[in-house]
PDB file of N, CA and C in Angstrom:
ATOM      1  N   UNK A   1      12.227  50.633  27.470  1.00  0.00           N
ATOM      2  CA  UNK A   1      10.868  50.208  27.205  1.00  0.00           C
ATOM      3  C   UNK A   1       9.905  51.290  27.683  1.00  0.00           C
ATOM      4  N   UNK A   2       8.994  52.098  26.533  1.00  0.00           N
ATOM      5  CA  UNK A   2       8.276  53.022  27.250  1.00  0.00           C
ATOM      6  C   UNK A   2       6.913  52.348  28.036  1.00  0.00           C
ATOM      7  N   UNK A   3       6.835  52.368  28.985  1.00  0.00           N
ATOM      8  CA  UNK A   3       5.200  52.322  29.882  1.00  0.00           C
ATOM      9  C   UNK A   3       4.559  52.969  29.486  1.00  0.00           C
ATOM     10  N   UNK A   4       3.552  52.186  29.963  1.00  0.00           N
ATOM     11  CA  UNK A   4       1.746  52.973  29.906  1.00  0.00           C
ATOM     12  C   UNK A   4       0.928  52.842  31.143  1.00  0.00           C
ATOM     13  N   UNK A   5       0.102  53.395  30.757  1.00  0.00           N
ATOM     14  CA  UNK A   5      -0.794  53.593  32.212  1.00  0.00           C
ATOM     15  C   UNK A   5      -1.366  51.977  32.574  1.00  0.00           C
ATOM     16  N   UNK A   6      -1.094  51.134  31.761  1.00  0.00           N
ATOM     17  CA  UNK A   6      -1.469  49.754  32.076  1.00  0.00           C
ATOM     18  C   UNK A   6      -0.094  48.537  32.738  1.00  0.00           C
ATOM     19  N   UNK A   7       1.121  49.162  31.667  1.00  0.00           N
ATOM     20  CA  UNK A   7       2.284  48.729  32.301  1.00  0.00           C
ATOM     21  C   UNK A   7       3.280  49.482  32.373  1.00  0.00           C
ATOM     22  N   UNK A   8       3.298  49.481  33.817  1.00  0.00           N
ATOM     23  CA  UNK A   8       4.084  50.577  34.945  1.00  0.00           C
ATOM     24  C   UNK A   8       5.063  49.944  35.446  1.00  0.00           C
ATOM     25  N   UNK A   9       6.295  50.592  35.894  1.00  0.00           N
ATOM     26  CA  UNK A   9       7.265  49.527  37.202  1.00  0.00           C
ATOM     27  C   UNK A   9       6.441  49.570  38.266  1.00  0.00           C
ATOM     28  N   UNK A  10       6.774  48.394  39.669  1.00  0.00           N
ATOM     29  CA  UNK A  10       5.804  48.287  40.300  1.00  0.00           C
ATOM     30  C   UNK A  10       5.952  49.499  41.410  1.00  0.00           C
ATOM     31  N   UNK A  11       7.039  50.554  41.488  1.00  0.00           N
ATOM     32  CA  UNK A  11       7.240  50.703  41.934  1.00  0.00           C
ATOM     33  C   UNK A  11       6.566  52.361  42.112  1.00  0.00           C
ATOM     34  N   UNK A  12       5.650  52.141  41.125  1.00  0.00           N
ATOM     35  CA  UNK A  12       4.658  53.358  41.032  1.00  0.00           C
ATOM     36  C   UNK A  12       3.496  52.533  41.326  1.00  0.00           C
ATOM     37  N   UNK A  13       2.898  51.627  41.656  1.00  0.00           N
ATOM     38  CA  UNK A  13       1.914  50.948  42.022  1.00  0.00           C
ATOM     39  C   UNK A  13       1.258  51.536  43.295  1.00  0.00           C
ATOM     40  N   UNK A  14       1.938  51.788  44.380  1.00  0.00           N
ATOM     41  CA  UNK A  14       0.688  52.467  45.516  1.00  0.00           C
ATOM     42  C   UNK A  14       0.759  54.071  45.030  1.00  0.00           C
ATOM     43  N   UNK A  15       0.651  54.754  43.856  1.00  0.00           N
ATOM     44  CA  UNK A  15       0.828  56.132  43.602  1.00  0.00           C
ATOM     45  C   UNK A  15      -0.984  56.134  42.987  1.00  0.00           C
ATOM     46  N   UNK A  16      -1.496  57.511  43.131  1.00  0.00           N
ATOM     47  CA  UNK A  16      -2.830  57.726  42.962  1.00  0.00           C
ATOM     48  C   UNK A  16      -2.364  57.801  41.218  1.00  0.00           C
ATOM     49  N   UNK A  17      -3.172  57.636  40.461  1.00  0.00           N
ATOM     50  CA  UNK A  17      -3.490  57.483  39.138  1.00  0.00           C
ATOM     51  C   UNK A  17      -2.999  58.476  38.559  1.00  0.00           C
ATOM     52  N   UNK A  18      -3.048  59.865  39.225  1.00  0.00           N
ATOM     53  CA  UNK A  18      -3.172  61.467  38.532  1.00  0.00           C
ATOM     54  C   UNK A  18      -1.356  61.706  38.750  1.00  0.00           C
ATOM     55  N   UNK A  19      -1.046  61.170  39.875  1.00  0.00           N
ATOM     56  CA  UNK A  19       0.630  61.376  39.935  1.00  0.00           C
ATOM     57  C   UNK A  19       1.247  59.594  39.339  1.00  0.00           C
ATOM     58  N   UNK A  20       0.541  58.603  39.167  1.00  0.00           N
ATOM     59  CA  UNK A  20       1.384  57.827  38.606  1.00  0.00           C
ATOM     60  C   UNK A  20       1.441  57.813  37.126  1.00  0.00           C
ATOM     61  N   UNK A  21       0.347  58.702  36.337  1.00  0.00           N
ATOM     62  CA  UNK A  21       0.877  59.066  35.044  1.00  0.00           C
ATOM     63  C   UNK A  21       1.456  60.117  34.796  1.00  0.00           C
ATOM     64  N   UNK A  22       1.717  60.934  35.706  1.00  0.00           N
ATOM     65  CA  UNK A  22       2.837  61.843  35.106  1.00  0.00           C
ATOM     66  C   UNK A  22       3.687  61.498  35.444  1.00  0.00           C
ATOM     67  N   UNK A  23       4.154  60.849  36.530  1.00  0.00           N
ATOM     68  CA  UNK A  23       5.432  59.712  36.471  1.00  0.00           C
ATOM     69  C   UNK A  23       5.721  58.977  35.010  1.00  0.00           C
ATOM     70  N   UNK A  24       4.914  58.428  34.777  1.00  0.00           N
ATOM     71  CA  UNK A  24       4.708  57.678  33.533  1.00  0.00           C
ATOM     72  C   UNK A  24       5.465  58.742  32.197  1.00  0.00           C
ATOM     73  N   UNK A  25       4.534  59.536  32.270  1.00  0.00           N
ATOM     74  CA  UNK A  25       4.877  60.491  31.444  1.00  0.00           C
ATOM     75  C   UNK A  25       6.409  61.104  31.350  1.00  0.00           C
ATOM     76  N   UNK A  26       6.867  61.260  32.758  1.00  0.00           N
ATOM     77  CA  UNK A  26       7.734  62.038  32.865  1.00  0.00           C
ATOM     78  C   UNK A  26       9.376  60.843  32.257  1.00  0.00           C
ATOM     79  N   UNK A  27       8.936  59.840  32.889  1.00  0.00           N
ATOM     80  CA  UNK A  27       9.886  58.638  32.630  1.00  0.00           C
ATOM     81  C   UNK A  27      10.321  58.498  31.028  1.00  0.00           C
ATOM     82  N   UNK A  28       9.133  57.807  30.626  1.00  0.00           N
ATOM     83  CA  UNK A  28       8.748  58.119  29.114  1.00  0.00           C
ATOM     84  C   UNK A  28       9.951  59.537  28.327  1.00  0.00           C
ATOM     85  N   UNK A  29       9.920  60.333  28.580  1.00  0.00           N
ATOM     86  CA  UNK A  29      10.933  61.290  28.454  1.00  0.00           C
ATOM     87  C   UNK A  29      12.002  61.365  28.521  1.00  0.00           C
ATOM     88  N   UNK A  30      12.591  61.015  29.730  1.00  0.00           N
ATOM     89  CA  UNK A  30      13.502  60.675  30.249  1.00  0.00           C
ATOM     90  C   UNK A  30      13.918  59.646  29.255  1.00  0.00           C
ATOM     91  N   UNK A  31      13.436  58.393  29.138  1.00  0.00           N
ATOM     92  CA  UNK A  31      13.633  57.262  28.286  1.00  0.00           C
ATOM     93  C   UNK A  31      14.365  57.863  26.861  1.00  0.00           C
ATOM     94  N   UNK A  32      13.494  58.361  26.026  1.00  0.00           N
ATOM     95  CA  UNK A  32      13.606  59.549  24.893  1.00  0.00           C
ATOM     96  C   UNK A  32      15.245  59.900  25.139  1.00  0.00           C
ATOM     97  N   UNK A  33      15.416  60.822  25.813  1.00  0.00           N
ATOM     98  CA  UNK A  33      16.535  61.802  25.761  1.00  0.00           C
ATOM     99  C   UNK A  33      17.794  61.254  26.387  1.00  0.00           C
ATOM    100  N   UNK A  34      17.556  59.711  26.438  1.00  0.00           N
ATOM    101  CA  UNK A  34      18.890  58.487  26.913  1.00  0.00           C
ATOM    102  C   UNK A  34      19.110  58.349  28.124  1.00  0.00           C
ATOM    103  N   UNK A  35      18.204  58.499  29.288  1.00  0.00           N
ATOM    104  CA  UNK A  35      18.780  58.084  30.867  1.00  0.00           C
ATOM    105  C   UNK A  35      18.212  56.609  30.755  1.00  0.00           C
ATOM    106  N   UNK A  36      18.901  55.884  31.323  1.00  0.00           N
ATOM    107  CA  UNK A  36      18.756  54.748  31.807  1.00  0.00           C
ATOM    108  C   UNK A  36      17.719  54.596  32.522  1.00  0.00           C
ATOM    109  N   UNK A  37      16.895  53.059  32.598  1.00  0.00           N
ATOM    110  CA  UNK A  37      15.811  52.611  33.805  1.00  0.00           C
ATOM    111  C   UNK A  37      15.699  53.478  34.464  1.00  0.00           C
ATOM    112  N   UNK A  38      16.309  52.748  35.157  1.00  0.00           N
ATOM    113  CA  UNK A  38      16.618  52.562  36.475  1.00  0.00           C
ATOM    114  C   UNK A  38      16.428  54.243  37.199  1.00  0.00           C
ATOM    115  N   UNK A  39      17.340  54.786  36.832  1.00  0.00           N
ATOM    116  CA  UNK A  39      17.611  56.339  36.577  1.00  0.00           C
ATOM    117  C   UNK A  39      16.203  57.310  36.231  1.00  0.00           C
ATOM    118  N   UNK A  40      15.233  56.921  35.050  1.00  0.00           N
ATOM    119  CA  UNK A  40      14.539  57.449  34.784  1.00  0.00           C
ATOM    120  C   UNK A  40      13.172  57.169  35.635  1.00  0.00           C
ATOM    121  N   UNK A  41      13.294  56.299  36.255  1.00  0.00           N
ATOM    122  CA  UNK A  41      11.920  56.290  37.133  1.00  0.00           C
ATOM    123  C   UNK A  41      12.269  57.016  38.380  1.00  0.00           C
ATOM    124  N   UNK A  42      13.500  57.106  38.975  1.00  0.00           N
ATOM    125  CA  UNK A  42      13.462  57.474  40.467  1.00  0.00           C
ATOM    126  C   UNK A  42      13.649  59.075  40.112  1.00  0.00           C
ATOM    127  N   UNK A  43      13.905  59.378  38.718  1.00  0.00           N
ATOM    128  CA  UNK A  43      13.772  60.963  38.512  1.00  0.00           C
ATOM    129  C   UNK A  43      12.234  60.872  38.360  1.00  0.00           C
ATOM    130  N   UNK A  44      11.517  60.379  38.111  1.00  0.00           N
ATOM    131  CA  UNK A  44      10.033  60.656  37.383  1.00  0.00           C
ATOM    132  C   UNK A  44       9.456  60.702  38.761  1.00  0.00           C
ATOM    133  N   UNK A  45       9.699  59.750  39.874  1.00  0.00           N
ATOM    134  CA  UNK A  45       8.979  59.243  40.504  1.00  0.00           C
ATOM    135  C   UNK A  45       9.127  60.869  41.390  1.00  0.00           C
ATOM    136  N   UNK A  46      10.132  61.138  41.751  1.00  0.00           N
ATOM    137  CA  UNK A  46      10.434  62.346  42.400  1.00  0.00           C
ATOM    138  C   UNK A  46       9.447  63.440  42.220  1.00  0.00           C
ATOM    139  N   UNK A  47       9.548  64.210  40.681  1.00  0.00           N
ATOM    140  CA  UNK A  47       8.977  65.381  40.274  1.00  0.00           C
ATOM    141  C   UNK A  47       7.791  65.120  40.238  1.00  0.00           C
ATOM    142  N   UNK A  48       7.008  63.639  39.706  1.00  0.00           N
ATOM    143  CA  UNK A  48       5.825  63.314  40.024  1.00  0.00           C
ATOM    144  C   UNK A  48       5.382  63.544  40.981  1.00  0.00           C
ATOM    145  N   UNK A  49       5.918  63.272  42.024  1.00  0.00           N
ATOM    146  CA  UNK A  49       5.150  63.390  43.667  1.00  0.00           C
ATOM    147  C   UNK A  49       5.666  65.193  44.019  1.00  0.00           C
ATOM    148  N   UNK A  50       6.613  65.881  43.279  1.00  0.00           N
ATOM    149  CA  UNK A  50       6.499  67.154  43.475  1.00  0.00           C
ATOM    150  C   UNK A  50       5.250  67.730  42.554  1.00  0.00           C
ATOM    151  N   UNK A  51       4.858  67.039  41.496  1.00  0.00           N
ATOM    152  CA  UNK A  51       3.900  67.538  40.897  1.00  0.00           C
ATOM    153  C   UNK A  51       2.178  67.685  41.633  1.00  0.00           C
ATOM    154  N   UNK A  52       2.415  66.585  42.465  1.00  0.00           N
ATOM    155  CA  UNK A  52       1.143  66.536  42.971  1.00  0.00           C
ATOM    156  C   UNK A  52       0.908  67.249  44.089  1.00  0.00           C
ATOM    157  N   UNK A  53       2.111  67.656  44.630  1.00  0.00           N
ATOM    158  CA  UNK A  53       2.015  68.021  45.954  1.00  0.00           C
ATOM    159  C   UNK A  53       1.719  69.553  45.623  1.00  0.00           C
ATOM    160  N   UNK A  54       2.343  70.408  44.364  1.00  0.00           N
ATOM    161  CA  UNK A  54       1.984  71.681  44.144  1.00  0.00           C
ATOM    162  C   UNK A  54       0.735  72.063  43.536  1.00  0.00           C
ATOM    163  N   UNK A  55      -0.136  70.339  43.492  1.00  0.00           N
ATOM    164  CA  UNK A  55      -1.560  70.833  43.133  1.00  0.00           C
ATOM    165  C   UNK A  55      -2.507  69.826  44.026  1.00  0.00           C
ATOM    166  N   UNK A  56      -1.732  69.824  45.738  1.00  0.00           N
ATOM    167  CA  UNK A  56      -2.666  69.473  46.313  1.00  0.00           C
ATOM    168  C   UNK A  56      -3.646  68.378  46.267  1.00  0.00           C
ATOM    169  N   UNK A  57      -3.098  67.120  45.275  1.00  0.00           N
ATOM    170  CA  UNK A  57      -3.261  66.089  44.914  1.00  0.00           C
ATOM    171  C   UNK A  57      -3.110  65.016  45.504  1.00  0.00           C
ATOM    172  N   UNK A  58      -4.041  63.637  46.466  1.00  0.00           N
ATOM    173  CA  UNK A  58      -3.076  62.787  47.020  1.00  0.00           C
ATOM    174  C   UNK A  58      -2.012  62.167  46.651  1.00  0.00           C
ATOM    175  N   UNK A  59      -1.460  61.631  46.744  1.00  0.00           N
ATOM    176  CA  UNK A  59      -0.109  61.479  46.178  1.00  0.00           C
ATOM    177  C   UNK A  59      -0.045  59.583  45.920  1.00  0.00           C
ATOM    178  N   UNK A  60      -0.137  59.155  47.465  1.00  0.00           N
ATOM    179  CA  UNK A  60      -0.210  57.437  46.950  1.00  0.00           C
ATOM    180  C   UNK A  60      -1.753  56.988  47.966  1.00  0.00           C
ATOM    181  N   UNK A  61      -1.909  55.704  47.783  1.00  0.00           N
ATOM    182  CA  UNK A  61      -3.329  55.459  48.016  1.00  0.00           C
ATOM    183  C   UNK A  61      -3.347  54.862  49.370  1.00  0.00           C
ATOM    184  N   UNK A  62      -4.075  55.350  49.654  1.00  0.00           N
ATOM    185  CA  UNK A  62      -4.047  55.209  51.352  1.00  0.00           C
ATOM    186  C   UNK A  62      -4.194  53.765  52.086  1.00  0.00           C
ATOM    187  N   UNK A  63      -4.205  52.944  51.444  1.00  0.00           N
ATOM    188  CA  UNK A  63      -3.610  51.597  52.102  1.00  0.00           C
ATOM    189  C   UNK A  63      -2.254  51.421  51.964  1.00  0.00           C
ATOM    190  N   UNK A  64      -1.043  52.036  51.190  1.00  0.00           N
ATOM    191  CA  UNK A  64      -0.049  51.948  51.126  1.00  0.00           C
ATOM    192  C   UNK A  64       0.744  52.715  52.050  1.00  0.00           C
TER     193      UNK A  64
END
């Protein structure tokens, strides 16, 4: 099932907006080229939060 920036797993929910759609994005892909769920979010979720971190981006929202 591809997500959108409206329906996400929850498990990108405390992620700042700018790294939980390229999660999104990145999953989405993943999805595409046959990895499983499960599989494709904890890869997305990963490079996402490497994505943000190489542009100095917060990463999740500071009540979390």
């Amino acid at each position: 099932m591809p997500w959108t920036k409206e329906e996400y797993p929850d498990s990108l929910k405390n992620f700042m907006a700018p790294v939980r759609n390229k999660a999104i994005e990145i999953a989405n892909a993943l999805l595409e080229d046959g990895y499983e769920e499960g599989r494709a979010i904890a890869i997305a979720t990963a490079q996402a939060k490497e994505w943000g971190e190489n542009r100095d981006k917060q990463i999740r929202k500071k009540n979390a």
